[in-house]
Every structure is written in structure tokens, then in C-alpha cells.
C-alpha atoms as a PDB file:
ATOM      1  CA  UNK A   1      86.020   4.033 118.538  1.00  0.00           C
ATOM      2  CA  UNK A   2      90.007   3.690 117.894  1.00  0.00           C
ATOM      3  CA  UNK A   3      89.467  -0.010 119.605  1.00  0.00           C
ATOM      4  CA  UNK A   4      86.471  -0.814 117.581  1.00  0.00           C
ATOM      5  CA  UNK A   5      86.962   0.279 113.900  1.00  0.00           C
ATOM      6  CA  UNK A   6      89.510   1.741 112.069  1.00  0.00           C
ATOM      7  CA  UNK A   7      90.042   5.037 110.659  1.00  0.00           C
ATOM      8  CA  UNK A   8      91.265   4.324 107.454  1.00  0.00           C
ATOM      9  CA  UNK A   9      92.718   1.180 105.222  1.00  0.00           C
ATOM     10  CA  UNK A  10      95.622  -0.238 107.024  1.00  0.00           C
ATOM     11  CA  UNK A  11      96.762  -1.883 110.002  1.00  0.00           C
ATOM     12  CA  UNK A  12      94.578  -0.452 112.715  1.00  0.00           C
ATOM     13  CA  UNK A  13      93.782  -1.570 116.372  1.00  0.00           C
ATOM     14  CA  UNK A  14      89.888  -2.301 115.564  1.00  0.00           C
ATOM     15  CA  UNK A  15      88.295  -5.182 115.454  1.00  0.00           C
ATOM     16  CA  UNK A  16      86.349  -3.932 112.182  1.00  0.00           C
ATOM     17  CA  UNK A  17      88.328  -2.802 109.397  1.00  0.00           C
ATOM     18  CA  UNK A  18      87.457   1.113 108.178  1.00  0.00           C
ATOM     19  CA  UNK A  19      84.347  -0.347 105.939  1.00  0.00           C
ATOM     20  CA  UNK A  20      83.387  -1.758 109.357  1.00  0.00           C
ATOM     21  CA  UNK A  21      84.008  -5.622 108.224  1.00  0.00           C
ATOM     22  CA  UNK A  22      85.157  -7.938 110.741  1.00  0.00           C
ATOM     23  CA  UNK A  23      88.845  -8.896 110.776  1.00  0.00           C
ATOM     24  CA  UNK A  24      90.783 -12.144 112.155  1.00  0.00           C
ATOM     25  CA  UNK A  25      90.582 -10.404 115.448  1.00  0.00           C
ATOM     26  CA  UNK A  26      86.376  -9.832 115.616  1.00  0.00           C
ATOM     27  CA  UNK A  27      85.967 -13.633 115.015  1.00  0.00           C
ATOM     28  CA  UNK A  28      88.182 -14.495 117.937  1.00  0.00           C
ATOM     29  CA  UNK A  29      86.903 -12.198 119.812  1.00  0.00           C
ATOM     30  CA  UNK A  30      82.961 -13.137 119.553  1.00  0.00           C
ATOM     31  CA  UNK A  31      83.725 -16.789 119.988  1.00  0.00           C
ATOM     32  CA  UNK A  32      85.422 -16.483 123.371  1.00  0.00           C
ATOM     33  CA  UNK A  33      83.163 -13.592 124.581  1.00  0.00           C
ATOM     34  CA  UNK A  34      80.123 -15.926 123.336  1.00  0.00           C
ATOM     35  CA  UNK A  35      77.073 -16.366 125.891  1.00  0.00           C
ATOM     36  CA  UNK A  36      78.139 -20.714 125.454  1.00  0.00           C
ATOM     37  CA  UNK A  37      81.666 -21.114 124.863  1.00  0.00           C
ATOM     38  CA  UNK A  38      84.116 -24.478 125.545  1.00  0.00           C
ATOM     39  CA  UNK A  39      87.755 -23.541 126.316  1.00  0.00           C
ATOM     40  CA  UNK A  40      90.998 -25.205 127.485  1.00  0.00           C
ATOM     41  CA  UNK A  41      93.501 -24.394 130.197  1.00  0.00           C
ATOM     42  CA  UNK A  42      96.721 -26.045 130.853  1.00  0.00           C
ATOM     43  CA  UNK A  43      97.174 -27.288 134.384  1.00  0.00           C
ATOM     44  CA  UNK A  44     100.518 -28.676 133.950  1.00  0.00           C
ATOM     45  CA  UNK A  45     101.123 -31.356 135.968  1.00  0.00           C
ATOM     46  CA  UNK A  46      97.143 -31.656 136.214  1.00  0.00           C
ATOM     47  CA  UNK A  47      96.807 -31.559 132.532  1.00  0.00           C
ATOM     48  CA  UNK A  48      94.860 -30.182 130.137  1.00  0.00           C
ATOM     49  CA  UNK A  49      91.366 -28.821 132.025  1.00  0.00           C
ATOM     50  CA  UNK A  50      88.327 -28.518 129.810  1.00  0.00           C
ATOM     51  CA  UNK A  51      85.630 -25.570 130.650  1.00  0.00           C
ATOM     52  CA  UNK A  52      81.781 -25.152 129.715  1.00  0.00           C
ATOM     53  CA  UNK A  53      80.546 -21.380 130.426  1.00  0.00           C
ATOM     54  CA  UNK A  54      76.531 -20.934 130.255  1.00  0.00           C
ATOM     55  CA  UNK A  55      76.266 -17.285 130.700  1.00  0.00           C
ATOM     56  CA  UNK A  56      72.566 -17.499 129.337  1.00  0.00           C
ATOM     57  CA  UNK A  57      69.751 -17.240 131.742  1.00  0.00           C
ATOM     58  CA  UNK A  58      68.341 -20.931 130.951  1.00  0.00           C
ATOM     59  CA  UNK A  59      70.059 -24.563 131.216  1.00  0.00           C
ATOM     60  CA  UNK A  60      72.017 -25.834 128.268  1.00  0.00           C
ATOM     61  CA  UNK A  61      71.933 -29.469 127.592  1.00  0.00           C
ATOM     62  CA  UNK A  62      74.713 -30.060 125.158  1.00  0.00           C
ATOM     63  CA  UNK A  63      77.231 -33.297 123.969  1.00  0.00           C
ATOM     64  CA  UNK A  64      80.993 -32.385 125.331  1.00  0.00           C
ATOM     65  CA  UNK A  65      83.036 -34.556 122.650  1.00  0.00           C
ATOM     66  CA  UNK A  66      86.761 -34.600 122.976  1.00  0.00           C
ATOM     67  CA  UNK A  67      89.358 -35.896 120.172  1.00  0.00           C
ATOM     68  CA  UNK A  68      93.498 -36.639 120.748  1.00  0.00           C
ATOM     69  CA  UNK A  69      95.353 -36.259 117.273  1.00  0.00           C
ATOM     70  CA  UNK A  70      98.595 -37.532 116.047  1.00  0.00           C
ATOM     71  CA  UNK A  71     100.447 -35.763 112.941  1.00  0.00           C
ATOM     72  CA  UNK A  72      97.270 -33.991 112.759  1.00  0.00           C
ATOM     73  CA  UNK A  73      95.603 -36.713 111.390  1.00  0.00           C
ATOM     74  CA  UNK A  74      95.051 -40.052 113.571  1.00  0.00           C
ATOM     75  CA  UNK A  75      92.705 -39.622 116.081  1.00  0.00           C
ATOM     76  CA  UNK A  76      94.260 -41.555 119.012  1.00  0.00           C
ATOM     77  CA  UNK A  77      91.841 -41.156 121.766  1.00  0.00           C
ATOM     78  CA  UNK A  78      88.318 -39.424 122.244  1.00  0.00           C
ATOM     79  CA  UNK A  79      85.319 -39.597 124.550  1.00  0.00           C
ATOM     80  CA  UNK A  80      81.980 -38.026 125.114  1.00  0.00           C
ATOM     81  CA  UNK A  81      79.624 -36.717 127.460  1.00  0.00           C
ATOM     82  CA  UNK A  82      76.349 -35.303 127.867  1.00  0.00           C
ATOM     83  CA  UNK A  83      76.482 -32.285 130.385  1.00  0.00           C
ATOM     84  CA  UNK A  84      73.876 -29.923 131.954  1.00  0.00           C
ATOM     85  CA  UNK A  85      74.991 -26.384 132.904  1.00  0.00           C
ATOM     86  CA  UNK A  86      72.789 -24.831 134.617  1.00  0.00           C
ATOM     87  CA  UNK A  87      72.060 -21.021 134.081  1.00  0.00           C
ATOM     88  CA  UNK A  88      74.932 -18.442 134.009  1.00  0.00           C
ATOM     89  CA  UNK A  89      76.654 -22.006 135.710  1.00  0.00           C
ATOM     90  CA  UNK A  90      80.235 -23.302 134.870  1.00  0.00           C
ATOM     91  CA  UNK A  91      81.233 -26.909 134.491  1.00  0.00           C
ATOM     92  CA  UNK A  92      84.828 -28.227 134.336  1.00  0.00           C
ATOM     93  CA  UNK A  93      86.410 -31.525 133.123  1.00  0.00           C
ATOM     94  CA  UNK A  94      90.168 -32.915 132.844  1.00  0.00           C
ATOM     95  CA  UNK A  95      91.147 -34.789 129.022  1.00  0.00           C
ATOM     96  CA  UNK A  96      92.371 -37.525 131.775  1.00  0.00           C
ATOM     97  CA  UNK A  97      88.899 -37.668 133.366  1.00  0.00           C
ATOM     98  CA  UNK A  98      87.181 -38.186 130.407  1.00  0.00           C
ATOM     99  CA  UNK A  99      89.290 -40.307 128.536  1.00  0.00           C
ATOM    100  CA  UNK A 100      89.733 -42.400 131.674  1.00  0.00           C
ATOM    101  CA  UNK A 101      93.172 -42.970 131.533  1.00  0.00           C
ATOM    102  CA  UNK A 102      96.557 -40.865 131.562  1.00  0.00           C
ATOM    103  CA  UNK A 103      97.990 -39.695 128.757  1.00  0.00           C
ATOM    104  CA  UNK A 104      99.739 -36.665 129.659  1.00  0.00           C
ATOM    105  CA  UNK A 105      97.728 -34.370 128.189  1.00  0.00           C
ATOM    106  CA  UNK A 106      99.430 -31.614 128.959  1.00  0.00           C
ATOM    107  CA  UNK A 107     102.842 -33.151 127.386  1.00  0.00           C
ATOM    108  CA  UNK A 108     104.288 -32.108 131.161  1.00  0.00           C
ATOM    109  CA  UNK A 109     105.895 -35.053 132.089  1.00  0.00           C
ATOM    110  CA  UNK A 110     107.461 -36.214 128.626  1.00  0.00           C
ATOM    111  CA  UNK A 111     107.459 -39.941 128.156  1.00  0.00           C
ATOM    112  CA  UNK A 112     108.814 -40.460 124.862  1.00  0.00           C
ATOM    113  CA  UNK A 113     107.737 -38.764 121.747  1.00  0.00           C
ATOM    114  CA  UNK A 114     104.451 -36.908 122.048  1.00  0.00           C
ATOM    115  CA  UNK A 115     101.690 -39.415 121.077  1.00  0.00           C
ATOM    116  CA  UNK A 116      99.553 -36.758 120.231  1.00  0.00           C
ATOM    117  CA  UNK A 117     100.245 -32.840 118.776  1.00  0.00           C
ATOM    118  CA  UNK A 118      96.699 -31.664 119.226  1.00  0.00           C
ATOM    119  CA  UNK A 119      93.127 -31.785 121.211  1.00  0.00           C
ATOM    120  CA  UNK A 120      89.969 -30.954 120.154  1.00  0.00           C
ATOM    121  CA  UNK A 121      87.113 -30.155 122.205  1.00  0.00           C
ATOM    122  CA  UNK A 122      83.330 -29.633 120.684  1.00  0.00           C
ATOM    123  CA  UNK A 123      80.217 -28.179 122.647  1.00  0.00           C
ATOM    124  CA  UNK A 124      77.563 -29.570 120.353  1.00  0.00           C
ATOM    125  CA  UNK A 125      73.665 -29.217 120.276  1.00  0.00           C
ATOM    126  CA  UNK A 126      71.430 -31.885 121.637  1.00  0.00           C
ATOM    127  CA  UNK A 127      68.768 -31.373 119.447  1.00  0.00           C
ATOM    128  CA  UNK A 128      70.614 -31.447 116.250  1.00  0.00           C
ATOM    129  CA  UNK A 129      73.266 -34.424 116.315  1.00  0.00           C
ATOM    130  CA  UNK A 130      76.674 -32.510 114.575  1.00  0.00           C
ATOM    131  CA  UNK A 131      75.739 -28.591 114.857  1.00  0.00           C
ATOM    132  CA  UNK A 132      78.741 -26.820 116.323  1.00  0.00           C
ATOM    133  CA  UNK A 133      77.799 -24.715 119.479  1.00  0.00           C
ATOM    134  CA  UNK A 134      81.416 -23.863 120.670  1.00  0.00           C
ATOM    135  CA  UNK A 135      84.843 -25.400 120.300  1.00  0.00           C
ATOM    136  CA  UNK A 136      88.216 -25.073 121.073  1.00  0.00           C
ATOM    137  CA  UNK A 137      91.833 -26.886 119.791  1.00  0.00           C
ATOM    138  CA  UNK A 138      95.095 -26.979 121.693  1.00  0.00           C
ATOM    139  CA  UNK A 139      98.620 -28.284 120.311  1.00  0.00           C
ATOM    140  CA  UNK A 140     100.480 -28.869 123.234  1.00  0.00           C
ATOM    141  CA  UNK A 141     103.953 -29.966 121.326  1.00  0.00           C
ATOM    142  CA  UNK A 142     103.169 -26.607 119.168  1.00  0.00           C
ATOM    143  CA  UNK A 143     101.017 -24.678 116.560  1.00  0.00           C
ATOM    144  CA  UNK A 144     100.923 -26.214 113.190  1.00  0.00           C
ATOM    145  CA  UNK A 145     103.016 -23.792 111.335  1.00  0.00           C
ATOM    146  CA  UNK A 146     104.636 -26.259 108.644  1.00  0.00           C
ATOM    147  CA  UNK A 147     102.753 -25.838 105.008  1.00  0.00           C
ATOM    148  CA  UNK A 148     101.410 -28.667 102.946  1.00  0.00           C
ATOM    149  CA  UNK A 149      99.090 -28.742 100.038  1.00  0.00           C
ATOM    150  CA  UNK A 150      95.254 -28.493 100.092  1.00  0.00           C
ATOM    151  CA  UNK A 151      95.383 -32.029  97.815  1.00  0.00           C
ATOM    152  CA  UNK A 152      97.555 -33.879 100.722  1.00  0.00           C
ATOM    153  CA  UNK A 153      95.291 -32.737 103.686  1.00  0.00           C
ATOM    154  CA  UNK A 154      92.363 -33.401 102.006  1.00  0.00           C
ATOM    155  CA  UNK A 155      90.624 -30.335 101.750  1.00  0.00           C
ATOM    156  CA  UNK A 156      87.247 -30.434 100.263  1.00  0.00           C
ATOM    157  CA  UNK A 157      84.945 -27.681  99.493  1.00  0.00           C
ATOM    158  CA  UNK A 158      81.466 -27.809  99.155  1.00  0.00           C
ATOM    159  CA  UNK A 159      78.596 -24.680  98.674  1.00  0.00           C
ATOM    160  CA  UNK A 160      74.460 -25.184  98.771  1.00  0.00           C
ATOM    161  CA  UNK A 161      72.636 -22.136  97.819  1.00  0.00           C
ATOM    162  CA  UNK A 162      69.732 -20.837  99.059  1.00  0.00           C
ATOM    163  CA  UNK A 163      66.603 -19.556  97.385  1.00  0.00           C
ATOM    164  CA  UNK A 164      66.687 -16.765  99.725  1.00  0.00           C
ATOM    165  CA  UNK A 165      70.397 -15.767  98.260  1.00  0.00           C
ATOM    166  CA  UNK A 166      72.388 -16.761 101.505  1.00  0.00           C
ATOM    167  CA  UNK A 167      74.407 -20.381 101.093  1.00  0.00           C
ATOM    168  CA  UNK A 168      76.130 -23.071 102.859  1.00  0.00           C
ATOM    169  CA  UNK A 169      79.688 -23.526 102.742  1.00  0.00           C
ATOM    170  CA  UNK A 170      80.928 -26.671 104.080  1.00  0.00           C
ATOM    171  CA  UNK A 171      84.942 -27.108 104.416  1.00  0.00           C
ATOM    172  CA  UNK A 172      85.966 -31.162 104.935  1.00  0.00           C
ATOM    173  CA  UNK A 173      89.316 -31.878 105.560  1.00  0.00           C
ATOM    174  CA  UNK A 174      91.655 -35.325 106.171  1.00  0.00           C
ATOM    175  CA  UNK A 175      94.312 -33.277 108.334  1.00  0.00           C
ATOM    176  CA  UNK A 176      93.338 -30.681 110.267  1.00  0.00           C
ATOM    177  CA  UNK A 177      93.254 -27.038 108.623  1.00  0.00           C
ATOM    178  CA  UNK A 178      95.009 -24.382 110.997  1.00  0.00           C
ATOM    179  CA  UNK A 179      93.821 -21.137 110.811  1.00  0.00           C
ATOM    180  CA  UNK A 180      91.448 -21.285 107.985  1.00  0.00           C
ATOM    181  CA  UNK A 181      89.925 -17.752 106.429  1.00  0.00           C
ATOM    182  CA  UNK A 182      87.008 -17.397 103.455  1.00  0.00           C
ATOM    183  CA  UNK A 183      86.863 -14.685 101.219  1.00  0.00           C
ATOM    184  CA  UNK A 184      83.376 -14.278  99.689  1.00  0.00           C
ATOM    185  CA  UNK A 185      82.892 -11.027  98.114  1.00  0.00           C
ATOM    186  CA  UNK A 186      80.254  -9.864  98.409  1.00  0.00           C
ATOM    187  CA  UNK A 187      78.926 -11.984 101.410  1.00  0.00           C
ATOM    188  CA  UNK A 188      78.745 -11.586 105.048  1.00  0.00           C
ATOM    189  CA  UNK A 189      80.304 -14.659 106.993  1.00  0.00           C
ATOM    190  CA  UNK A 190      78.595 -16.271 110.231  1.00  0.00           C
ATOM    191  CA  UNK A 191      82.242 -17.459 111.559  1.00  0.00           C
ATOM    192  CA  UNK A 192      85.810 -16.919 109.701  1.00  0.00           C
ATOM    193  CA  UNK A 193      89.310 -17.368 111.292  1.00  0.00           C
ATOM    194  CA  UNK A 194      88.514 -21.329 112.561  1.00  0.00           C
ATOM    195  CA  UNK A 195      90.684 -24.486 112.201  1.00  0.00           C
ATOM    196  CA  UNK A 196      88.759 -27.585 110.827  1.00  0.00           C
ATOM    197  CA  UNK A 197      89.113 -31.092 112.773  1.00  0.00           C
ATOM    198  CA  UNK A 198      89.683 -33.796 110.604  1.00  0.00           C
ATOM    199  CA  UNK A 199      86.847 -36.110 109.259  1.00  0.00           C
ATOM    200  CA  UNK A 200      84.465 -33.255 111.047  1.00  0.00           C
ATOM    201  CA  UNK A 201      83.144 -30.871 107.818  1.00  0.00           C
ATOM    202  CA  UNK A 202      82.097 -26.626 109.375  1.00  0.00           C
ATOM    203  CA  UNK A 203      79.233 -25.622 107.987  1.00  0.00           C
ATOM    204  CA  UNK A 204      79.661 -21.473 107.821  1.00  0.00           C
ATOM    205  CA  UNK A 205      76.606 -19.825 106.468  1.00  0.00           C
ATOM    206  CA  UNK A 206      76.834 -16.732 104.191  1.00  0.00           C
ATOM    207  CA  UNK A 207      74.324 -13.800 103.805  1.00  0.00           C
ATOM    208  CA  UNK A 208      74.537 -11.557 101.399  1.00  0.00           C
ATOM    209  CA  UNK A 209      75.433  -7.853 102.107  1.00  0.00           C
ATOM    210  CA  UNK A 210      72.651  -6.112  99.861  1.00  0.00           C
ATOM    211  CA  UNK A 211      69.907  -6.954  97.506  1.00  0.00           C
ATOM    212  CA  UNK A 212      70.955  -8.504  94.418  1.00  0.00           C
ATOM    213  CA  UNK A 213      73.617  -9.926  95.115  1.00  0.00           C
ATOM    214  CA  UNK A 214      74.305 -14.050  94.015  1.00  0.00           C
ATOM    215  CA  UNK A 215      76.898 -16.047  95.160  1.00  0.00           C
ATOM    216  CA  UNK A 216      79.436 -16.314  92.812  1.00  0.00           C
ATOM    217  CA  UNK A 217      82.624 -18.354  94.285  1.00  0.00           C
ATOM    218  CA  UNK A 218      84.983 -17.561  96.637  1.00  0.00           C
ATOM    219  CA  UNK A 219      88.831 -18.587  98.357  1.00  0.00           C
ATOM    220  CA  UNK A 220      89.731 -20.234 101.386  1.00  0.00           C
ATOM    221  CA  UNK A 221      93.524 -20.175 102.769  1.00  0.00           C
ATOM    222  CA  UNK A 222      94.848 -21.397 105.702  1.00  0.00           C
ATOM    223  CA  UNK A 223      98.111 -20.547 107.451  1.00  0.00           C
ATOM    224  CA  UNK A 224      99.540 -24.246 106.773  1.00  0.00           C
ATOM    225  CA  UNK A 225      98.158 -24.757 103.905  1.00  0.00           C
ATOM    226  CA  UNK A 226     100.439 -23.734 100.957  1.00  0.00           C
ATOM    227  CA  UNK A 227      97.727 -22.941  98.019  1.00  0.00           C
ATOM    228  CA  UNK A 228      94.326 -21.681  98.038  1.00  0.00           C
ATOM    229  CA  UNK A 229      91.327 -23.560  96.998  1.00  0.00           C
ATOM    230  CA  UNK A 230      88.802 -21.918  94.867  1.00  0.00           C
ATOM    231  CA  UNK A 231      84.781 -22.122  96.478  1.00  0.00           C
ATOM    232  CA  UNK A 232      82.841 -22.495  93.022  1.00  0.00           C
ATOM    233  CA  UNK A 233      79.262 -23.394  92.602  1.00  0.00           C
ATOM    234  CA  UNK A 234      78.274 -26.185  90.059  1.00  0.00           C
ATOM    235  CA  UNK A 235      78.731 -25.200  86.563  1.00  0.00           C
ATOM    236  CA  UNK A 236      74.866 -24.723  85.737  1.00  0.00           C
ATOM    237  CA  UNK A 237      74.112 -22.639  88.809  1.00  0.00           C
ATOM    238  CA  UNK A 238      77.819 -20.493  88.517  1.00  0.00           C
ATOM    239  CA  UNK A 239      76.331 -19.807  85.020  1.00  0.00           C
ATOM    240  CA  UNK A 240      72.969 -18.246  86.349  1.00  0.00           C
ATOM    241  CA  UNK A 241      74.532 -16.773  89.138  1.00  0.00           C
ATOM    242  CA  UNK A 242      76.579 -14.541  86.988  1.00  0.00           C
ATOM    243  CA  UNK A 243      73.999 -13.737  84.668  1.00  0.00           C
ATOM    244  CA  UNK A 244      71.914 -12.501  86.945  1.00  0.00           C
ATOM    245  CA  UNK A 245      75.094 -10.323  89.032  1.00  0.00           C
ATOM    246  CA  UNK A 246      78.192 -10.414  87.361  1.00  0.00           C
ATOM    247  CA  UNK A 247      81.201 -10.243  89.796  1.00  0.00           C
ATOM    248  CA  UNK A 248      84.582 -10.207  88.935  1.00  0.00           C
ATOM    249  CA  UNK A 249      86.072 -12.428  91.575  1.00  0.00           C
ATOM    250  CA  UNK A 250      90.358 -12.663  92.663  1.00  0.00           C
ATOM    251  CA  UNK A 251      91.381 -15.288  93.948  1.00  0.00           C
ATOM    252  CA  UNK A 252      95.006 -14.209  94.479  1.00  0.00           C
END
């Protein structure tokens, strides 16, 4: 229980907070423990290795995408592949192998000025051309830790309700967003704690946590991002939204 929840508000070891909401830590943790997950290692001299885990008991048929930044922004190199993993199978690619070419992914060797600060690697569905299944980033000259504002990266926010009272939030971005979270009072999140690759909207579905509820608006922050940009619904539907559940919402 101590490594699952904690006790009371605070910093605590659990993965839920003490109302038993997930924190940063939950998120991270179900996408790597996921039954289909991508993930990176760093080989050095071999560069960066790219890894497909099918832990389900049928084959996955998926598109393995792969996308070289520079300055967070220009994409300077990608590929793609189709794969087939069989079931609870593993598959394994280089950036080098798929690209074709070296580039010293990896930034091991040093040639000159990085030409790129970050790689992005998608596992996405077959069947439905741009639906996220897995994916994983890796900044080999370092994390993105310097701030800029929401209107300069190009952040865009979008929300689709639905009659059933869950909605859509899609985040779009023109430089990639580094450790983005949502706040949605109110509403239970299908992902949180994510970066967003440029030119590549998430779509994050919200549910809402008891009857009644309507979707009001909400925040989203990111750690190099230096404001926070509002999630509001169109003025018409914000309007009979709150008349129907008033919620005072703080977007501090």
C-alpha cells in the first residue's frame, strides 16, 4: 500500500495520490509496463537501438515511424516501417538502420555541432492511419529544460465534446512540448505526463469522474513552457456547460 497510494496530501512514494488519482509517476509507469510499448536504448558507439515489446498473446501489425529533430523543431531525418511482432515476441531496430545512413545517433562520436537534439519514435495502429499505440523521445545532447512561451512553440489547443459527457482534447504544437501535464477538474485523463512531437497533434480522451458532471475548461503546462494555456470550449457550448454544472475552475 505505502508504494501504491498515499496516506495523506503530500509528497508520498505512491503512484496515486491519497484521493487515489494518478500522479506524474502512474503515467510513466503504465506506459512502459504497457502490454505494446516502443522504447530506446543507447548503444553508444552502436547508436541509438529502437525496441518493439508484444507481450499480448496475438501478433501486432503496427507502422514503426521514426523522426530526427533540430532546435526542437526541424525535422532532419525520418523513416518508416511496417513490422510484425509476433506474440509475447520482441523486435529491435538501430535509427542508423532505418534511416539508412549514419548520423551518429547516439551523439558518441561528435562531429561538429549536434545536427539533431532529439528522436522520436511512434508505434502506430495499422488500422487507423495516426492513432498513437506507444512512443518514446530521446535528447541525446540533453533534456529540453530552457522555457519559452506557448505563442513561440506553437501550442494549440483544441476540445470536442461528447454527447456521452467524455471529450477530446487535442494538443498541436510547432516545437516540441517537454513534459506536458492537463488539469481537468473534474475529469479522468486516458494519458497525462507526455511530450508532444511537433506538427503531430495527441489526442487524450477525458471521462468524467461521476454523473453530472460537463466539461468545463481546463490548463495544460509543460516544464519548458513558461505560461499555461487555458483548455476552453467554444463560447456557446462553455455557456451550456456551466449552466447545466457550474464549476469554478483555477487555472493558476
Amino acid at each position: 500500500m505505502l508504494w501504491m497510494k498515499d496516506m495523506a496530501p503530500g509528497a508520498g512514494f505512491g503512484i496515486l495520490d491519497h484521493r487515489g488519482l494518478p500522479k506524474v509517476a502512474y503515467h510513466h509507469l503504465r506506459r512502459a509496463l504497457s502490454p505494446v510499448a516502443v522504447w530506446t536504448t543507447d548503444e553508444s558507439v552502436s547508436g541509438i537501438a529502437l525496441h518493439v515489446a508484444n507481450d499480448r498473446g496475438e501478433p501486432l501489425s503496427a507502422r514503426l515511424r521514426l523522426a530526427l529533430y533540430h532546435d526542437l523543431h526541424n525535422r532532419v531525418a525520418d523513416a518508416e516501417e511496417l513490422v510484425e511482432v509476433e506474440p509475447h515476441g520482441h523486435l529491435e531496430r538501430t535509427v542508423e538502420g532505418m534511416l539508412g545512413r549514419f548520423v551518429d545517433s547516439a551523439l558518441t562520436f561528435g562531429f561538429g555541432p549536434p545536427a539533431h537534439d532529439a528522436i522520436v519514435v511512434s508505434l502506430e495502429s495499422v488500422d487507423e492511419p495516426g492513432r498513437l499505440i506507444s512512443q518514446a523521445m530521446r535528447f541525446p545532447a540533453g533534456r529540453p529544460l530552457g522555457r519559452d512561451t506557448s505563442a513561440h512553440m506553437g501550442v494549440r489547443v483544441g476540445v470536442e465534446p461528447d454527447a456521452d459527457g467524455s471529450a477530446q482534447i487535442a494538443i498541436g504544437c510547432e516545437r516540441l512540448l517537454y513534459g506536458a501535464v492537463l488539469d481537468v477538474p473534474g475529469f479522468e485523463l486516458g494519458d497525462n505526463a507526455f511530450s508532444v512531437e511537433p506538427g503531430r497533434p495527441r489526442i487524450i480522451r477525458a471521462q468524467p469522474t461521476g454523473p453530472g458532471v460537463s466539461f468545463i475548461g481546463g490548463a495544460l503546462k509543460a516544464i519548458n513552457m513558461s505560461d499555461t494555456v487555458s483548455i476552453d470550449l467554444p463560447p456557446a457550448e462553455r455557456a451550456a456547460a456551466a449552466a447545466a454544472q457550474p464549476v469554478r475552475l483555477a487555472l493558476g
